[in-house]
Protein backbone atom coordinates (compact mmCIF):
# COMPACT_ATOMS: atom_id res chain seq x y z
CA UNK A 1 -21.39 109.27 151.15
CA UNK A 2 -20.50 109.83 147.52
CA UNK A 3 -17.23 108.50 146.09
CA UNK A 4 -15.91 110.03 143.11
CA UNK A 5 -14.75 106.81 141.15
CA UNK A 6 -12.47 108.66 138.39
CA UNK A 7 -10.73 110.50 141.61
CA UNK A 8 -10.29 106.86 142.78
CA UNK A 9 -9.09 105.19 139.84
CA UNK A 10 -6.79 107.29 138.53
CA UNK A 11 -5.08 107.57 141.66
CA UNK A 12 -5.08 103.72 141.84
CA UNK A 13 -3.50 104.03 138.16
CA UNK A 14 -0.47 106.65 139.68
CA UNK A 15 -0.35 104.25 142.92
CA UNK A 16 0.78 100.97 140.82
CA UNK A 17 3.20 103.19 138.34
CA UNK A 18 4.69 104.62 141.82
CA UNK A 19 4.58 101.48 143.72
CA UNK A 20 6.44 99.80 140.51
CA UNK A 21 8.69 102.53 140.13
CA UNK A 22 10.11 102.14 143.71
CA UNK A 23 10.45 98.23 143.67
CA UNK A 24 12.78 98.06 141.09
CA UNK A 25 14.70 102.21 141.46
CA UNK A 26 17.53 102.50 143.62
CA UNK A 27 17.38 103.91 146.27
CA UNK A 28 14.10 102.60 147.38
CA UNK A 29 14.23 98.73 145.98
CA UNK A 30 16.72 98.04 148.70
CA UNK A 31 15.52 95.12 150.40
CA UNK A 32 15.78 95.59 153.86
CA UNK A 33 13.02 98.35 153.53
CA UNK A 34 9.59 96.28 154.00
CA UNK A 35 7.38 95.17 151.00
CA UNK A 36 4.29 97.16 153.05
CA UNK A 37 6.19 100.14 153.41
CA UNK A 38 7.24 100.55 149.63
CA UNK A 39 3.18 99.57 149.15
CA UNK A 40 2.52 102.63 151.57
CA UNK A 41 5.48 104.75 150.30
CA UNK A 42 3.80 104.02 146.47
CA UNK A 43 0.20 104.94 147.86
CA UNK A 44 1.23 108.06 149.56
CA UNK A 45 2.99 109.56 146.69
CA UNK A 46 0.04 108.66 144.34
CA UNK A 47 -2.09 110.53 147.13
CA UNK A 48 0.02 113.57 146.75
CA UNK A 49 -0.05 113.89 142.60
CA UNK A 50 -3.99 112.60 142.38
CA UNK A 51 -4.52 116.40 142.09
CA UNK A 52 -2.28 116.42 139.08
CA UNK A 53 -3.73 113.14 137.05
CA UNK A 54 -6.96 113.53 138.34
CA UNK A 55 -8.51 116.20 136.17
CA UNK A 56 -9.57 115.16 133.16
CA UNK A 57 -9.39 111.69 133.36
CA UNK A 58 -12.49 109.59 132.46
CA UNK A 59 -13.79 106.13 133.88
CA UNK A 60 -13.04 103.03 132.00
CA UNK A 61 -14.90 99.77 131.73
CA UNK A 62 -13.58 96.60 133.82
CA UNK A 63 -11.43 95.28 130.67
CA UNK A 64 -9.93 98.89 130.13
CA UNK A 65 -9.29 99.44 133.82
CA UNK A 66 -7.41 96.26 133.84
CA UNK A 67 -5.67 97.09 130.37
CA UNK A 68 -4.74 100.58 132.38
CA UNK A 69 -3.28 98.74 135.41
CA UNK A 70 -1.13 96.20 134.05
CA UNK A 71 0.11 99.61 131.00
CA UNK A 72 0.65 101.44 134.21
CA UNK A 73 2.84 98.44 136.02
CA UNK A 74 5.01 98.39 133.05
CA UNK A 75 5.45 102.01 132.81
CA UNK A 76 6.91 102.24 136.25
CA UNK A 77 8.89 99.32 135.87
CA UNK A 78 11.03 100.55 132.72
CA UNK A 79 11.20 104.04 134.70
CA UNK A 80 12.80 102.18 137.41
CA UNK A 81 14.91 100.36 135.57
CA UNK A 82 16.27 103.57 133.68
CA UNK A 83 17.28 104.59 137.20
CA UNK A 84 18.45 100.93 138.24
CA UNK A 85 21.02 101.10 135.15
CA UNK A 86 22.51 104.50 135.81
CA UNK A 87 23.21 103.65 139.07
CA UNK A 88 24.81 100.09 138.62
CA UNK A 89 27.78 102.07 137.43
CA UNK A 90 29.04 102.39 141.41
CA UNK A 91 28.26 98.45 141.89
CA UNK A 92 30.10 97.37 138.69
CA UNK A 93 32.88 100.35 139.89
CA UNK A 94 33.26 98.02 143.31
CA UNK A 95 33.58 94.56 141.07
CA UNK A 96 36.32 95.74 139.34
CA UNK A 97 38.12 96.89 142.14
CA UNK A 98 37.69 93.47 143.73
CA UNK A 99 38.47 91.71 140.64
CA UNK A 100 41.58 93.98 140.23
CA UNK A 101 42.05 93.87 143.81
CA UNK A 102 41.90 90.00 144.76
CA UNK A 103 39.11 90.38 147.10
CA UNK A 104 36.80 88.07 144.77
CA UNK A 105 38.13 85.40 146.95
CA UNK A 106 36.15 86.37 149.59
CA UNK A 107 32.58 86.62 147.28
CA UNK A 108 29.25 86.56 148.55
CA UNK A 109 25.80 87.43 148.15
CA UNK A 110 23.68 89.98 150.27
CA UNK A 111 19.97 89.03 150.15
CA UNK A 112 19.04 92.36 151.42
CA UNK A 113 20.73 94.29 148.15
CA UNK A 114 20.65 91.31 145.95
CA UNK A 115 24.30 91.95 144.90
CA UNK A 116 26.35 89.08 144.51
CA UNK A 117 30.09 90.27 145.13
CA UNK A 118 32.92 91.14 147.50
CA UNK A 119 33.80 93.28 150.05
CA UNK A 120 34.38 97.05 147.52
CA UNK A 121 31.23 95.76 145.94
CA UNK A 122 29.10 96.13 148.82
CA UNK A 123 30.69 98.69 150.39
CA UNK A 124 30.11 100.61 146.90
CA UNK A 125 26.36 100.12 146.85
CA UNK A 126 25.72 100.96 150.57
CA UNK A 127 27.36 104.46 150.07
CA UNK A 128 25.37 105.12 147.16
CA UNK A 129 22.68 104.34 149.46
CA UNK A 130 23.67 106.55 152.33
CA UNK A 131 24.67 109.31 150.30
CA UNK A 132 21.12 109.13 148.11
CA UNK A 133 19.48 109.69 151.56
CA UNK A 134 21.70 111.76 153.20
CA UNK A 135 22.08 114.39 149.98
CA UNK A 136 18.50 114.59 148.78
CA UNK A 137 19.03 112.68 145.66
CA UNK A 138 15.86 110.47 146.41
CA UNK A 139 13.92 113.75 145.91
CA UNK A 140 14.89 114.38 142.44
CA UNK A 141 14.22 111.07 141.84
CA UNK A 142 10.50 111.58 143.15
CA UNK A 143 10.06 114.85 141.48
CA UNK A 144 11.17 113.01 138.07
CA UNK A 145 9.03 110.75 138.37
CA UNK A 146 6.14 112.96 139.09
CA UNK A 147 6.64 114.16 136.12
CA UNK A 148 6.21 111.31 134.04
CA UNK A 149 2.81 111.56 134.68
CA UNK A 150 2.62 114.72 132.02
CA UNK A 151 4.90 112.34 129.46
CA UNK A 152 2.68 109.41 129.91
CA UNK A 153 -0.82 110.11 131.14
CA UNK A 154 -2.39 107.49 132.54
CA UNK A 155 -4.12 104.52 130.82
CA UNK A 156 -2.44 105.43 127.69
CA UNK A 157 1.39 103.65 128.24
CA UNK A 158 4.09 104.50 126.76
CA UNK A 159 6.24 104.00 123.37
CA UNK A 160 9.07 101.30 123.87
CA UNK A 161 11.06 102.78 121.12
CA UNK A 162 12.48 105.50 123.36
CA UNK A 163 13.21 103.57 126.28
CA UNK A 164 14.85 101.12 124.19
CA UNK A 165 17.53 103.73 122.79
CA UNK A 166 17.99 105.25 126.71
CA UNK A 167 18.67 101.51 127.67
CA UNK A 168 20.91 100.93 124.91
CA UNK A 169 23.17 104.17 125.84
CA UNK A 170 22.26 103.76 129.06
CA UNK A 171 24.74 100.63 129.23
CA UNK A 172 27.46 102.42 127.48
CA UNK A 173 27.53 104.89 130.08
CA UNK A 174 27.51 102.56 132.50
CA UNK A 175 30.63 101.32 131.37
CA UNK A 176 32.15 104.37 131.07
CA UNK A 177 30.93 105.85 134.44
CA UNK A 178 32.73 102.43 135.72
CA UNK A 179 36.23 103.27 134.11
CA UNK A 180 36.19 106.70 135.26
CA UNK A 181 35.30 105.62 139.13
CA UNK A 182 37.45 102.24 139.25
CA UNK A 183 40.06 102.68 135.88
CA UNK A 184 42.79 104.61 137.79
CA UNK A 185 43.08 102.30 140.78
CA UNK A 186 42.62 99.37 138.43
CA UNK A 187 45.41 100.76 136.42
CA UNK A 188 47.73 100.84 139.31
CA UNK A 189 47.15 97.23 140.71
CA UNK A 190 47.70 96.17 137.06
CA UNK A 191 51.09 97.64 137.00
CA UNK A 192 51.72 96.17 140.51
CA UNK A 193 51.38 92.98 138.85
CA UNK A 194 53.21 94.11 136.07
CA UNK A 195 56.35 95.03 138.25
CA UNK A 196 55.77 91.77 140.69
CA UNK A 197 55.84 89.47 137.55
CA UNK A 198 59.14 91.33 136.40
CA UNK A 199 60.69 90.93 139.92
CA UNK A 200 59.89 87.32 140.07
CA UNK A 201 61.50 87.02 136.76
CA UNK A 202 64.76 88.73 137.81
CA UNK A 203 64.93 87.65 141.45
CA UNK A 204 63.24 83.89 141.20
CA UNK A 205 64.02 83.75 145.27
CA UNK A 206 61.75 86.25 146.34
CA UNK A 207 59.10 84.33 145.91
CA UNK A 208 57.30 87.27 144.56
CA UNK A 209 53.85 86.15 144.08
CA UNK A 210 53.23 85.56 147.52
CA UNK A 211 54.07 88.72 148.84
CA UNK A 212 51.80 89.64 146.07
CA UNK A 213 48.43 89.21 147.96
CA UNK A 214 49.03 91.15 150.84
CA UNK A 215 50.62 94.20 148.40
CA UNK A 216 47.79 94.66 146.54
CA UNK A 217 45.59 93.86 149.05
CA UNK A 218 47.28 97.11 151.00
CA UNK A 219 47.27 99.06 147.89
CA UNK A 220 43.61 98.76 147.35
CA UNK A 221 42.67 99.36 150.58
CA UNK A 222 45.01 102.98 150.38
CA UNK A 223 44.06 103.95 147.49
CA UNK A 224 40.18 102.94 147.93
CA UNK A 225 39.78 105.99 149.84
CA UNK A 226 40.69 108.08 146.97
CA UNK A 227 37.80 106.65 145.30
CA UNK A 228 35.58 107.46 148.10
CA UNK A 229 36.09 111.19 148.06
CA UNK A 230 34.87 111.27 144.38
CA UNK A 231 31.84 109.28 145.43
CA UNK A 232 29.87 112.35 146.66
CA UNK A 233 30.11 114.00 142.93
CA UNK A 234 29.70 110.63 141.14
CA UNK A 235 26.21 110.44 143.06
CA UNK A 236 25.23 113.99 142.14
CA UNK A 237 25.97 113.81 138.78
CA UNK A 238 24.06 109.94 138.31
CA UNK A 239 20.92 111.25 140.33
CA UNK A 240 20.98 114.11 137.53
CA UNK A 241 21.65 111.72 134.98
CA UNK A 242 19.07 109.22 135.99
CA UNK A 243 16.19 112.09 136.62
CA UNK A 244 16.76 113.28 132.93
CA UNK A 245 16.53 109.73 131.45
CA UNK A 246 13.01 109.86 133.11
CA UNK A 247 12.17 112.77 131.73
CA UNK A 248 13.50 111.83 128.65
CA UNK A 249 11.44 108.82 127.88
CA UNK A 250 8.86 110.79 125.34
């Protein structure tokens, strides 16, 4: 039985970029999917592009293989956390509604996303989820990543340089992404406050502030679902964003 060893390392090398890639990449690093099955998930895909990096690669030494693995770990990793940071615009979207909203009182974290927040928080971050699945998004994701593998072959890493400038404007469209999903309704509870601290001030008796709670409470939850009918396009457009960050990290 004759093994072709450059066949089986470089798909080792694509198996540890994938297998990094989905541990830290939304959708898959969710943490209620098993640790074996994002192994298996990272093994399969490496299976399916081995006839892509597999031609014209050349056997390395025990040092270099290991020099190759850990290159290949990091590679994955940044490319995953390219994708993380465009799509921690919806979770930071569902903190400032609960921050805005007064549902911070009610804070807590979920082992299973590792999201420390409230209830718009996690509500946020399990749509994304659902609609990543549900629309497809995961493939372009995939096919982006696929990709990479003609950016970066294998062995050879990767220039931080790039992925340093992506991260950098990668964060300031993060922000922005979060005014334009959260800044309207954030706008609105504001001047709720606005007009309850003005009431209080003209009619001391009314004991504004504690009718407060429930009115903005009510007001978030209304106009919440506002929010959630823009969700579908704000998913679209950050799977395109984050697939051509991947590709753009040359």
């Amino acid at each position: 039985m004759s093994i072709d060893l450059s066949w089986l390392e470089a798909t080792m090398l694509a198996a540890v970029r994938m297998t990094a890639f989905i541990v830290v990449a939304p959708p898959f690093s969710y943490r209620a999917f098993p640790g074996r099955v994002k192994a298996m998930l990272g093994v399969g895909l490496a299976l399916a592009v081995a006839p892509r990096v597999a031609p014209g690669y050349e056997s390395l030494d025990t040092g270099g293989f290991v020099l190759a693995l850990v290159l290949e770990l990091v590679v994955g990793a940044v490319l995953g956390f390219l994708v993380f940071l465009v799509f921690a615009a919806i979770q930071s979207a569902g903190s400032l509604i609960d921050l805005f909203g007064g549902f911070t009182l009610a804070q807590a974290f979920d082992p299973q996303s590792m999201i420390n927040g409230a209830q718009f928080t996690r509500l946020f971050q399990m749509t994304a989820l659902a609609l990543m699945f549900a629309s497809g998004g995961y493939q372009v994701l995939i096919g982006g990543l696929t990709r990479s593998f003609d950016a970066f072959p294998l062995g050879l890493g990767m220039d931080l340089s790039r992925p340093v400038e992506l991260m950098t404007n990668g964060v300031s469209q993060m922000f922005l992404a979060t005014l334009q999903i959260a800044g309207p309704l954030c706008v609105v509870l504001f001047l709720a406050d606005v007009g309850l601290g003005l009431l209080s001030r003209v009619a001391p008796a009314l004991n504004a502030y504690a009718m407060g709670f429930p009115l903005k409470i009510l007001m978030t939850v209304m106009l919440a679902g506002g929010v959630f009918l823009a969700l579908p396009g704000v998913v679209q457009s950050l799977t395109g964003d984050a697939a051509d960050m991947v590709l753009g990290v040359r």
